[in-house]
C-alpha atoms as a PDB file:
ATOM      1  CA  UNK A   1     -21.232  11.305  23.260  1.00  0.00           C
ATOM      2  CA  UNK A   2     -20.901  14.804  23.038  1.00  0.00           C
ATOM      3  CA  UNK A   3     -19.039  16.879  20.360  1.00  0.00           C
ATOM      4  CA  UNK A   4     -16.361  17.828  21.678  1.00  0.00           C
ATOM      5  CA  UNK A   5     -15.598  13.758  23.120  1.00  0.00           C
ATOM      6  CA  UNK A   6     -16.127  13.101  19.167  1.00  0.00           C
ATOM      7  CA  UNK A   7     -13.685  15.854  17.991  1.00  0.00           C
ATOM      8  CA  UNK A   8     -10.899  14.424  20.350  1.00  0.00           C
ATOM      9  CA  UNK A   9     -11.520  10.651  19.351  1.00  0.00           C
ATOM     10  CA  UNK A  10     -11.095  12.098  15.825  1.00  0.00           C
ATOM     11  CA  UNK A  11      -7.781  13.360  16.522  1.00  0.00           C
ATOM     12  CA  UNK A  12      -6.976   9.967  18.211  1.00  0.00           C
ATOM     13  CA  UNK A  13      -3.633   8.576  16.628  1.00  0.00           C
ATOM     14  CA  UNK A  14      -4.724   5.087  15.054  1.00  0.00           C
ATOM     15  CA  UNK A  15      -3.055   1.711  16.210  1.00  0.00           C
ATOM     16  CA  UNK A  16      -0.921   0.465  13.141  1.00  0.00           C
ATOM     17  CA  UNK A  17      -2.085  -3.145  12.062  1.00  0.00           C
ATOM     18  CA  UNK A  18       0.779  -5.749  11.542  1.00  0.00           C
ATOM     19  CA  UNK A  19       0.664  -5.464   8.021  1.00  0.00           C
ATOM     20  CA  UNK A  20       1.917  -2.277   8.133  1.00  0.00           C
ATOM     21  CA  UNK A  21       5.031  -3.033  10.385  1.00  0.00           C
ATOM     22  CA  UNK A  22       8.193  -4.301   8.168  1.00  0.00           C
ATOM     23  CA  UNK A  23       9.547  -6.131  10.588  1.00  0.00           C
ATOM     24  CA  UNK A  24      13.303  -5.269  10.201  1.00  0.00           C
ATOM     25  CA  UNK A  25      14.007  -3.706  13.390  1.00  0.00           C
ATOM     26  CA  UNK A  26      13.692  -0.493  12.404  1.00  0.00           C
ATOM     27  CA  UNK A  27      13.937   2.746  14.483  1.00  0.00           C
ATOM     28  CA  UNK A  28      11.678   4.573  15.388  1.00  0.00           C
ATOM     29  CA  UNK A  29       9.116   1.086  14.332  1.00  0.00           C
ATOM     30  CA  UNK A  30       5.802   2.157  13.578  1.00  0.00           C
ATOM     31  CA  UNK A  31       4.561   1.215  17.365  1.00  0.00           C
ATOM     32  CA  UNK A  32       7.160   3.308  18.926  1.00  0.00           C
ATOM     33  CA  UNK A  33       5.580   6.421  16.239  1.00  0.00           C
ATOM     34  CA  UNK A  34       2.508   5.380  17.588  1.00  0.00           C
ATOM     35  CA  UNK A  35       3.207   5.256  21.340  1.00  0.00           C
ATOM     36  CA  UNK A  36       4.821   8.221  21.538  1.00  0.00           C
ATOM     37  CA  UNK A  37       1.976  10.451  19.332  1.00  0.00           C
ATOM     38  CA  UNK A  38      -0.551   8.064  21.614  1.00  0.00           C
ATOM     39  CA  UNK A  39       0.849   9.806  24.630  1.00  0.00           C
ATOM     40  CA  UNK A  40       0.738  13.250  23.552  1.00  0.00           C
ATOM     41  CA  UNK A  41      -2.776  12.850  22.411  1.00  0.00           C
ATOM     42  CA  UNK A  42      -3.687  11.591  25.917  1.00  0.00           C
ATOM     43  CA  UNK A  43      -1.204  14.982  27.474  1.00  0.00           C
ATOM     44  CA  UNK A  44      -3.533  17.244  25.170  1.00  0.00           C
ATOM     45  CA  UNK A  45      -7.122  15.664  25.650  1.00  0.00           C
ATOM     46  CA  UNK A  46      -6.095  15.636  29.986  1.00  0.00           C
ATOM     47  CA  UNK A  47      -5.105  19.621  29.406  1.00  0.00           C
ATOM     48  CA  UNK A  48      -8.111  20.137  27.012  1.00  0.00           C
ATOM     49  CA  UNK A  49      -5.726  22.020  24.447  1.00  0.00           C
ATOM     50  CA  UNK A  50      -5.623  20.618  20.909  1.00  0.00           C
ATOM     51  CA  UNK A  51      -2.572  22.793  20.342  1.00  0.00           C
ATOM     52  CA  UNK A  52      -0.100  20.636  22.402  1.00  0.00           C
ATOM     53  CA  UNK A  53      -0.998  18.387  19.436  1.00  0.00           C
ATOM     54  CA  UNK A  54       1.361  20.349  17.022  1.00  0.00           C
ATOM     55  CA  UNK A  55       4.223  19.776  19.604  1.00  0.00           C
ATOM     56  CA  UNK A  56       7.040  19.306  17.351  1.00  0.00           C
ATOM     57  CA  UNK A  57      11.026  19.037  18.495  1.00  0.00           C
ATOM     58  CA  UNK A  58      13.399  21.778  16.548  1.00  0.00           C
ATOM     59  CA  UNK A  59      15.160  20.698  14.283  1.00  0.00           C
ATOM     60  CA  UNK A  60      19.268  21.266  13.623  1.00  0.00           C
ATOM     61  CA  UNK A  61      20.053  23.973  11.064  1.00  0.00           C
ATOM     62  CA  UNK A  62      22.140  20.901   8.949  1.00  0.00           C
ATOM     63  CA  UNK A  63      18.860  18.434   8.981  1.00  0.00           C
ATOM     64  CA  UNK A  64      20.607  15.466  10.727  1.00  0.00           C
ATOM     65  CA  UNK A  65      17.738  12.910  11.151  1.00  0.00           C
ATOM     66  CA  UNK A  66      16.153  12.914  14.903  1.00  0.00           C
ATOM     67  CA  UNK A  67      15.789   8.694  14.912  1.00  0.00           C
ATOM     68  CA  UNK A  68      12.773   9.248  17.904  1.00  0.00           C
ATOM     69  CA  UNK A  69      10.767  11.664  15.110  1.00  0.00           C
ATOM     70  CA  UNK A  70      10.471  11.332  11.601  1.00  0.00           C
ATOM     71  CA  UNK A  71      10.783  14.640   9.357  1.00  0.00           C
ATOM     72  CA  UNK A  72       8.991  16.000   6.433  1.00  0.00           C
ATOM     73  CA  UNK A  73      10.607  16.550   3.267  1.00  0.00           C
ATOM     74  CA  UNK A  74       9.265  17.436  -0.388  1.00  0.00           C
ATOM     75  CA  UNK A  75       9.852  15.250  -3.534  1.00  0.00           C
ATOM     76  CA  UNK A  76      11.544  17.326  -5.847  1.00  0.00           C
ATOM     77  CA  UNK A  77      12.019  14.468  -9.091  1.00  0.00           C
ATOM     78  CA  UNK A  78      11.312  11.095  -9.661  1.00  0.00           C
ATOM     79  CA  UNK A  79      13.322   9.277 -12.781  1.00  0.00           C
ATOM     80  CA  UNK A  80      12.388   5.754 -14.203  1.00  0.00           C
ATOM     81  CA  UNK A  81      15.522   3.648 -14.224  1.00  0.00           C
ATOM     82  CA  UNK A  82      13.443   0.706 -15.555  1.00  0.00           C
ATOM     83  CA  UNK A  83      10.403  -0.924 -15.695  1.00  0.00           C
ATOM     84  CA  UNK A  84       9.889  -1.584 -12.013  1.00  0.00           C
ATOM     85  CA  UNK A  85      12.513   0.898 -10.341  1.00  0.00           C
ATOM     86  CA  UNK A  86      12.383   4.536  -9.869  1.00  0.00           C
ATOM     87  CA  UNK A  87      14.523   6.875  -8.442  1.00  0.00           C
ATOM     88  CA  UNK A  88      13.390   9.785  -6.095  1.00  0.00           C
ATOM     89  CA  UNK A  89      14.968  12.346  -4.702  1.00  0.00           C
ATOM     90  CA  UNK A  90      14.397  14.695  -1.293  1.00  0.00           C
ATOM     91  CA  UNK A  91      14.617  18.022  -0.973  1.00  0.00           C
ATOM     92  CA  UNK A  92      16.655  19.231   1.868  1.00  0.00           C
ATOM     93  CA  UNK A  93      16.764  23.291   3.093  1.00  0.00           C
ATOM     94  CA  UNK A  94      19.539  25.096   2.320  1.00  0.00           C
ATOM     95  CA  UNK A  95      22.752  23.318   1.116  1.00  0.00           C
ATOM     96  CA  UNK A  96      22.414  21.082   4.056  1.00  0.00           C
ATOM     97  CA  UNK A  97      23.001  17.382   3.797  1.00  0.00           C
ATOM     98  CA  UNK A  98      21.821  13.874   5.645  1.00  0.00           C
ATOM     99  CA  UNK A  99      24.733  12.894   8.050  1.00  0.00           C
ATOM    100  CA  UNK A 100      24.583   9.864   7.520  1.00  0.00           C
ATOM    101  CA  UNK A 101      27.824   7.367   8.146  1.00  0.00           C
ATOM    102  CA  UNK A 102      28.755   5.035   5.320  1.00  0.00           C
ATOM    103  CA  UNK A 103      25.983   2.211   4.418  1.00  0.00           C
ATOM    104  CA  UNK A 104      23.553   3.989   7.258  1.00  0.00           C
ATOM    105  CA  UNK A 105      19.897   3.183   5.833  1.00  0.00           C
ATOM    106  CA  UNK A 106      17.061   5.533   6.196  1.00  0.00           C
ATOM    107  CA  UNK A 107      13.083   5.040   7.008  1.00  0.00           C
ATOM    108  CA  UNK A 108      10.493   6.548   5.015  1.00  0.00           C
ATOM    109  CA  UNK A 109       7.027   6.730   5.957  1.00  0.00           C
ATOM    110  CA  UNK A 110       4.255   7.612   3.640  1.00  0.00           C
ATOM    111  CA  UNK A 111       0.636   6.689   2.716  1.00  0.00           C
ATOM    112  CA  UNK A 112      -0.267   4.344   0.645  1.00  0.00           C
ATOM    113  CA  UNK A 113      -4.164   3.190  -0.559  1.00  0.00           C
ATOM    114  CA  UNK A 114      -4.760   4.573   2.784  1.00  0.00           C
ATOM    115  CA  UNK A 115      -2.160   2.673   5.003  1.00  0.00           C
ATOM    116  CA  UNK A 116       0.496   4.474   6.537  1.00  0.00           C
ATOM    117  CA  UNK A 117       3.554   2.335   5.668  1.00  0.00           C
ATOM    118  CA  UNK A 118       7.368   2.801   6.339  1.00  0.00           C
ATOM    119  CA  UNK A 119      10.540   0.919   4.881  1.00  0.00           C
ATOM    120  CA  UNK A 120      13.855   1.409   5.170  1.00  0.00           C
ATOM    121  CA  UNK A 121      16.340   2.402   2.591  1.00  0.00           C
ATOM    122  CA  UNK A 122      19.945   3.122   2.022  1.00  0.00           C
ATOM    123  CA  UNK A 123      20.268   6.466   0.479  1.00  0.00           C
ATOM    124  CA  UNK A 124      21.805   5.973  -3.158  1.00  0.00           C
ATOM    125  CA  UNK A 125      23.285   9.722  -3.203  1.00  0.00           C
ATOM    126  CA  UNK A 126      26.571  10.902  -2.294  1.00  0.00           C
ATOM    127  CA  UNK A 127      27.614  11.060   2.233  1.00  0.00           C
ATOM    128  CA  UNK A 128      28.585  14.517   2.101  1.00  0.00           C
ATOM    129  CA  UNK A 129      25.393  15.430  -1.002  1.00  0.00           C
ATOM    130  CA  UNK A 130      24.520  19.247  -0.238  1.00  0.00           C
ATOM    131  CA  UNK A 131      20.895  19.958  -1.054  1.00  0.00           C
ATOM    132  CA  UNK A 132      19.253  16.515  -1.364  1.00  0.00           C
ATOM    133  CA  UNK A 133      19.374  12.624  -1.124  1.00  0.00           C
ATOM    134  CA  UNK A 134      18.761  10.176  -3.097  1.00  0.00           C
ATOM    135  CA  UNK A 135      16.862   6.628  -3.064  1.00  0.00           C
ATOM    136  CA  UNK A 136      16.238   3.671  -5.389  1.00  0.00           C
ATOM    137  CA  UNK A 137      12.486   2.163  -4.722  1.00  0.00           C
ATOM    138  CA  UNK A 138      11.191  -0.807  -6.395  1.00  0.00           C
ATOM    139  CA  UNK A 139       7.756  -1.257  -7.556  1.00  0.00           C
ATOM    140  CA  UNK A 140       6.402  -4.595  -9.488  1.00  0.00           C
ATOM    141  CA  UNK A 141       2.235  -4.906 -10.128  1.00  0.00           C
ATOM    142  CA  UNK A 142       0.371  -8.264 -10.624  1.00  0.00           C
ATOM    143  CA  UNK A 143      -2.996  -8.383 -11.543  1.00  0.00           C
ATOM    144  CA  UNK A 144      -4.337 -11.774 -10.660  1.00  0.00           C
ATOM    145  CA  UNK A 145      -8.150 -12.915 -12.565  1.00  0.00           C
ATOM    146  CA  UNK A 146      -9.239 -16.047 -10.337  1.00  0.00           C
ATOM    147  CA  UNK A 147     -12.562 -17.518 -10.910  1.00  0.00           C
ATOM    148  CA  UNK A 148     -14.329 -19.607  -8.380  1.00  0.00           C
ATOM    149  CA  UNK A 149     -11.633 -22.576  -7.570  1.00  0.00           C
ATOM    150  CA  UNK A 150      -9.138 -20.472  -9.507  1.00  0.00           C
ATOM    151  CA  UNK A 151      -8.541 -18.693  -6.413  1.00  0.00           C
ATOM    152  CA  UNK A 152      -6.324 -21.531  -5.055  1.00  0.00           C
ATOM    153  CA  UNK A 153      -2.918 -20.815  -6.618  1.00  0.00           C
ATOM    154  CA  UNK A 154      -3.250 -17.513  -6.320  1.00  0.00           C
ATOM    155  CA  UNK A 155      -3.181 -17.799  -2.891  1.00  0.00           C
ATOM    156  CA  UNK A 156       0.229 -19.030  -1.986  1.00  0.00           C
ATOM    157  CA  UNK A 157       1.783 -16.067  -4.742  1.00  0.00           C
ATOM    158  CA  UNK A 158       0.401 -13.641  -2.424  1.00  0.00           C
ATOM    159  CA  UNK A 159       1.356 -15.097   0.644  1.00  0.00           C
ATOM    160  CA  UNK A 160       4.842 -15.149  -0.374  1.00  0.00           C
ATOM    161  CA  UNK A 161       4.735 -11.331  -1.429  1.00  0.00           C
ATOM    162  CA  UNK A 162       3.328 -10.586   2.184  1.00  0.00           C
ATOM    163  CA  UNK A 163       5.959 -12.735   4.184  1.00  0.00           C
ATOM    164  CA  UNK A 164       9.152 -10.784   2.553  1.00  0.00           C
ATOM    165  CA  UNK A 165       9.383  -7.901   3.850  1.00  0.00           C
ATOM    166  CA  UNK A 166      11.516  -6.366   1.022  1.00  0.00           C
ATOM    167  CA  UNK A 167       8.896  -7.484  -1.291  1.00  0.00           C
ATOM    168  CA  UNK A 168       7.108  -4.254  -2.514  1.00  0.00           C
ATOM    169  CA  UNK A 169       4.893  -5.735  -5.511  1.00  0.00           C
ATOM    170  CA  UNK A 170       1.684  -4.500  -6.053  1.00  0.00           C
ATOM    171  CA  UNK A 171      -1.107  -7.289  -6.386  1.00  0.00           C
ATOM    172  CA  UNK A 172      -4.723  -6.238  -7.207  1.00  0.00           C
ATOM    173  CA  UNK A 173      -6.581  -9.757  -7.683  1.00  0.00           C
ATOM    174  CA  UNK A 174      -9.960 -10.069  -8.888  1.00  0.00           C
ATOM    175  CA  UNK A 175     -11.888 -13.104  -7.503  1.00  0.00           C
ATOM    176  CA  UNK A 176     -15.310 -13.966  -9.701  1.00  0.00           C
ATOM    177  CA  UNK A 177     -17.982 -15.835  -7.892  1.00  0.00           C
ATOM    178  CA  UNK A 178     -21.533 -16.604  -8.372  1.00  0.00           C
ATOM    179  CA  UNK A 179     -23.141 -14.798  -5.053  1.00  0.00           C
ATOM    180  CA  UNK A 180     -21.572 -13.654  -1.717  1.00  0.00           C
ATOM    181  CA  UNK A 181     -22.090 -16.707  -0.174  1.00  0.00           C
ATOM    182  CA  UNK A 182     -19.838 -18.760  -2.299  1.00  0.00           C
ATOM    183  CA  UNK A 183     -16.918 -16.225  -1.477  1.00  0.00           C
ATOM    184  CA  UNK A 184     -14.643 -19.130   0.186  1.00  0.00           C
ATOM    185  CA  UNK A 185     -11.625 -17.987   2.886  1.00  0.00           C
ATOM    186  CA  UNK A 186     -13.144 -14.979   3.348  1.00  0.00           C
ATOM    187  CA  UNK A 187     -11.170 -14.307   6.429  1.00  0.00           C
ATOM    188  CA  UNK A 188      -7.816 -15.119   5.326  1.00  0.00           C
ATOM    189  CA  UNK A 189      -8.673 -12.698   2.053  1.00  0.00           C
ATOM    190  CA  UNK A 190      -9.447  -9.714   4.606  1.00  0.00           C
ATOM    191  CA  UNK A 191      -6.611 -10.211   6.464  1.00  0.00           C
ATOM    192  CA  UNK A 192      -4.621  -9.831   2.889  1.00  0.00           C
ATOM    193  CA  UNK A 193      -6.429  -7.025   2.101  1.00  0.00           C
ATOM    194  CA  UNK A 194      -4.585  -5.178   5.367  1.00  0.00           C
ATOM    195  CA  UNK A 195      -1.673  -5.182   3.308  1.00  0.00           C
ATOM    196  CA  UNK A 196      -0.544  -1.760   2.138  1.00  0.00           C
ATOM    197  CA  UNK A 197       0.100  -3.353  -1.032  1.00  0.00           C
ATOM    198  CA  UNK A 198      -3.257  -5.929  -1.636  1.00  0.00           C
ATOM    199  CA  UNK A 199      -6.543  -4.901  -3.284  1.00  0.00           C
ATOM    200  CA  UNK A 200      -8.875  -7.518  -3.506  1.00  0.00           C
ATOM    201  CA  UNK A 201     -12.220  -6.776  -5.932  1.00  0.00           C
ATOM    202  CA  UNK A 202     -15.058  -9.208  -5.584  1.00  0.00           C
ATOM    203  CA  UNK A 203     -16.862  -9.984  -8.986  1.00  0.00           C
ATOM    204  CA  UNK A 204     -20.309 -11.408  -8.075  1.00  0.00           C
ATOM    205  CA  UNK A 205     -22.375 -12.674 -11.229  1.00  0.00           C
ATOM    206  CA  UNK A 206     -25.621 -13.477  -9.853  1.00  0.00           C
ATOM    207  CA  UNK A 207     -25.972 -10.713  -7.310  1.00  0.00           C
ATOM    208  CA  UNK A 208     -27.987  -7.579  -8.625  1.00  0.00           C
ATOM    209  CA  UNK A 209     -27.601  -5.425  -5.537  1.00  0.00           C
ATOM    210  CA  UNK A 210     -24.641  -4.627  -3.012  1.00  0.00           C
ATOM    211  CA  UNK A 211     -26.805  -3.538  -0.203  1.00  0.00           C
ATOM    212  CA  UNK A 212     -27.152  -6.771   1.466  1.00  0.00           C
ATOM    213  CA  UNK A 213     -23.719  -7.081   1.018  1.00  0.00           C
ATOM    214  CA  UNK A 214     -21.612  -6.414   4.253  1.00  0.00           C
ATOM    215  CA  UNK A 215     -20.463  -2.576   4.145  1.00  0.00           C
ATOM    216  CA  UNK A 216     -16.830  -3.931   4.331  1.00  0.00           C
ATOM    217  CA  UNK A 217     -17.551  -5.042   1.029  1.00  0.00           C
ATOM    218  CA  UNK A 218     -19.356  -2.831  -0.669  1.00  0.00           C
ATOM    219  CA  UNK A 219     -16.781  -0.652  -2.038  1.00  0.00           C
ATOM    220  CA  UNK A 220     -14.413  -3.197  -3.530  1.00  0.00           C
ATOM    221  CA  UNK A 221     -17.467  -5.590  -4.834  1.00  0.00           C
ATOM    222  CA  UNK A 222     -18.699  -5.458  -8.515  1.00  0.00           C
ATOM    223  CA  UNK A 223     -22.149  -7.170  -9.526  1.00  0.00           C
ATOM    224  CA  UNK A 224     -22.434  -9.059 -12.798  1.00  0.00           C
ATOM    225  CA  UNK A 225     -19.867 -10.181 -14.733  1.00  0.00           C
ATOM    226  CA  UNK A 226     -16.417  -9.598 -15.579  1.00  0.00           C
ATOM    227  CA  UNK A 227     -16.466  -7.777 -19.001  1.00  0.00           C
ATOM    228  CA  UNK A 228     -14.512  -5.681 -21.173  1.00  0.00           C
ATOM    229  CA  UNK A 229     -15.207  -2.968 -19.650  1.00  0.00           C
ATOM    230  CA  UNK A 230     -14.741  -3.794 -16.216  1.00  0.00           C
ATOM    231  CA  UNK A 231     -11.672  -4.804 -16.942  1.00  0.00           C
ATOM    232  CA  UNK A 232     -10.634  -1.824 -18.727  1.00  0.00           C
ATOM    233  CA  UNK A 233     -11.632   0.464 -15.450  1.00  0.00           C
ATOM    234  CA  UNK A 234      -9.881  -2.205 -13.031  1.00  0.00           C
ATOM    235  CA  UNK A 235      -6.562  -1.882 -15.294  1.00  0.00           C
ATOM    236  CA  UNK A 236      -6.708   1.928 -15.369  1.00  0.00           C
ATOM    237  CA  UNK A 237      -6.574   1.605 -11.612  1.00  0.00           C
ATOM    238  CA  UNK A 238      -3.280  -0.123 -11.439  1.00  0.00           C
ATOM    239  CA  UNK A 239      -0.690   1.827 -10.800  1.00  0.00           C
ATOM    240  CA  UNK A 240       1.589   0.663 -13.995  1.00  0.00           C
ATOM    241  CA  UNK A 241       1.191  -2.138 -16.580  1.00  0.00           C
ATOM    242  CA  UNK A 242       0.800  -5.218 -14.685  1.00  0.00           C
ATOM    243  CA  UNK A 243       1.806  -8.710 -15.204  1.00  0.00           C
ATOM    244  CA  UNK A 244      -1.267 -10.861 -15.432  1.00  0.00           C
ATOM    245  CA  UNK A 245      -1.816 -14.581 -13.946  1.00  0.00           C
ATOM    246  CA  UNK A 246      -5.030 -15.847 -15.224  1.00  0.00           C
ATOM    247  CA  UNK A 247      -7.315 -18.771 -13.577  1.00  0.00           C
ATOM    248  CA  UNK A 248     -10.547 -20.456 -13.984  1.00  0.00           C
ATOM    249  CA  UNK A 249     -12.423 -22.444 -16.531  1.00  0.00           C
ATOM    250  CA  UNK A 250     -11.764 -22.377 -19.974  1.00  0.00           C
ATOM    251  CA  UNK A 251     -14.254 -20.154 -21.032  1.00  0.00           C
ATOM    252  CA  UNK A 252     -13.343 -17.723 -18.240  1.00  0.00           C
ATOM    253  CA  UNK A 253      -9.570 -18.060 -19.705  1.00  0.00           C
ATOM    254  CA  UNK A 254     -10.385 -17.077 -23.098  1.00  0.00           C
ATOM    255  CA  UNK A 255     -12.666 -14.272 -22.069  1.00  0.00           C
ATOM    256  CA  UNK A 256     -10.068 -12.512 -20.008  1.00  0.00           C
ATOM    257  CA  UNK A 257      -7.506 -12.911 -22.460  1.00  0.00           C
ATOM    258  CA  UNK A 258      -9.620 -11.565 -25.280  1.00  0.00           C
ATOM    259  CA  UNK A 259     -10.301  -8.724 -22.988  1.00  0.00           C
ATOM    260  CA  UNK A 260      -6.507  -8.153 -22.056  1.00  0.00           C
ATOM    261  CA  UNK A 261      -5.463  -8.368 -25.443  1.00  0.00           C
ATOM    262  CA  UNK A 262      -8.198  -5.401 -26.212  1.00  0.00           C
ATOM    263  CA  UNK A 263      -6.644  -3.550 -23.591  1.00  0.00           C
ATOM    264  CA  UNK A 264      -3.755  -3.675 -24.829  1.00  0.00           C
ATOM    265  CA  UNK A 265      -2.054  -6.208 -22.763  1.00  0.00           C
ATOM    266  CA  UNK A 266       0.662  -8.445 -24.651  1.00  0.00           C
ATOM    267  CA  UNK A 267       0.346 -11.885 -24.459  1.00  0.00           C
ATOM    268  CA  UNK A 268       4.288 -12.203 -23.133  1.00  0.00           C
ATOM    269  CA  UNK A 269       2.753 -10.370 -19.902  1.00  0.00           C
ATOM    270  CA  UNK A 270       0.155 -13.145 -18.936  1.00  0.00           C
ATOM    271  CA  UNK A 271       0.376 -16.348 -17.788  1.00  0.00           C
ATOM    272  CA  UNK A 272      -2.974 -19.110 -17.647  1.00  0.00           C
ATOM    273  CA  UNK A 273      -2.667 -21.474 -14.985  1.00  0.00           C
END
């Protein structure tokens, strides 16, 4: 292949998965965004000039939404209402304002652990705000500890999370098992890991080396044991406190509730199958 085939593949739009489609009927959906930036990548690669790749429709001096394109605009706050709900707002130019008619919803696209991932929302802020808009987004975390058959009732928690598509909870679970091998459902926990909102970590306590391991692994796959200070780094990478759902034998139960508790996690915010 020769550079300049590899510098156009780069610059290849990227099919969405499903997970990253919400499923309400929203438009532009994700696959029309895709079809349409598809097709000018394909206008630009025939023509041989990258530029036609920054092709972008003028916008009206009062910022109505285009609903073929999506536009860019800056954060300029975000305010905690409570634990689990925040409340951003957009910067438009000028003293302009949205449009919108009463109860018209909006969709947002953004990036999220590396998934581009739009929802639709019904600005909070005034019709006829000059300057900004307004929106109310909900965020919930669960961390879930599951050793070996501890996994099982985890299972059907997430599923439900991924099935409602207004569900935006965070889940990071942490499966423990002996070697790779003994990893059970291994497919069905990839295709959960597609979720914009899943991270699955593999805990491996007999392993010594991730080499062997397939490279779709390696990244989210610890070797050894679950410890305090695993568990320590695993919590600072959540995103907020999380709620905790704990499974395994009893010795793995006491362990990683000792270790919560030294993390600071209240024993109100766990729950031991």
């Amino acid at each position: 292949m020769s550079g300049n085939e590899h510098d156009w593949l780069a610059l290849k739009p990227q099919e969405p998965s499903p997970s990253q489609c919400c499923g309400g009927g929203c438009k532009p959906c994700i696959y029309d965004v895709y079809e349409k930036e598809l097709a000018q990548w394909e206008r630009a690669k025939a023509k041989q000039d990258k530029s036609l790749l920054m092709e972008k429709k003028e916008q009206s001096n009062n910022s109505e939404l285009n609903p073929d394109t999506f536009t860019a605009f800056s954060i300029s706050s975000v305010e905690q209402l409570t634990e689990d709900t925040y409340q951003y707002r957009f910067e438009l130019p000028g003293n302009s304002s949205l449009c919108l008619s009463l109860g018209q919803h909006i969709v947002l696209r953004g990036a999220v652990n590396g998934l581009e991932v739009q929802r639709a929302y019904t600005p909070i802020s005034p019709g006829n705000a000059e300057g900004y808009f307004e929106v109310l987004i909900k965020h919930g975390e669960l961390l879930m500890l599951a050793s070996g058959t501890g996994l099982a009732p985890m299972l059907p928690i997430l599923q439900s999370i991924t099935d409602d598509e207004e569900d935006e909870t965070f889940v990071t679970l942490v499966c423990c098992f002996p070697t790779f091998d003994k990893i059970y459902l291994k497919p069905l926990l990839q295709d959960l890991a597609r979720y914009w909102n899943i991270r699955i970590f593999y805990v491996l306590s007999q392993e010594t080396s991730l080499e062997k391991l397939p490279w779709s692994y390696q990244e989210n796959t610890y070797t050894g044991r679950l410890n305090e200070g695993l568990m320590k780094t695993i919590l600072n990478s959540c995103r907020r406190r999380p709620f905790v759902l704990i499974c395994g034998s009893p010795v793995f139960n006491e362990d990683m509730s000792r270790y919560l508790k030294a993390a600071g996690i209240e024993e109100d915010s766990c729950f031991v199958f």
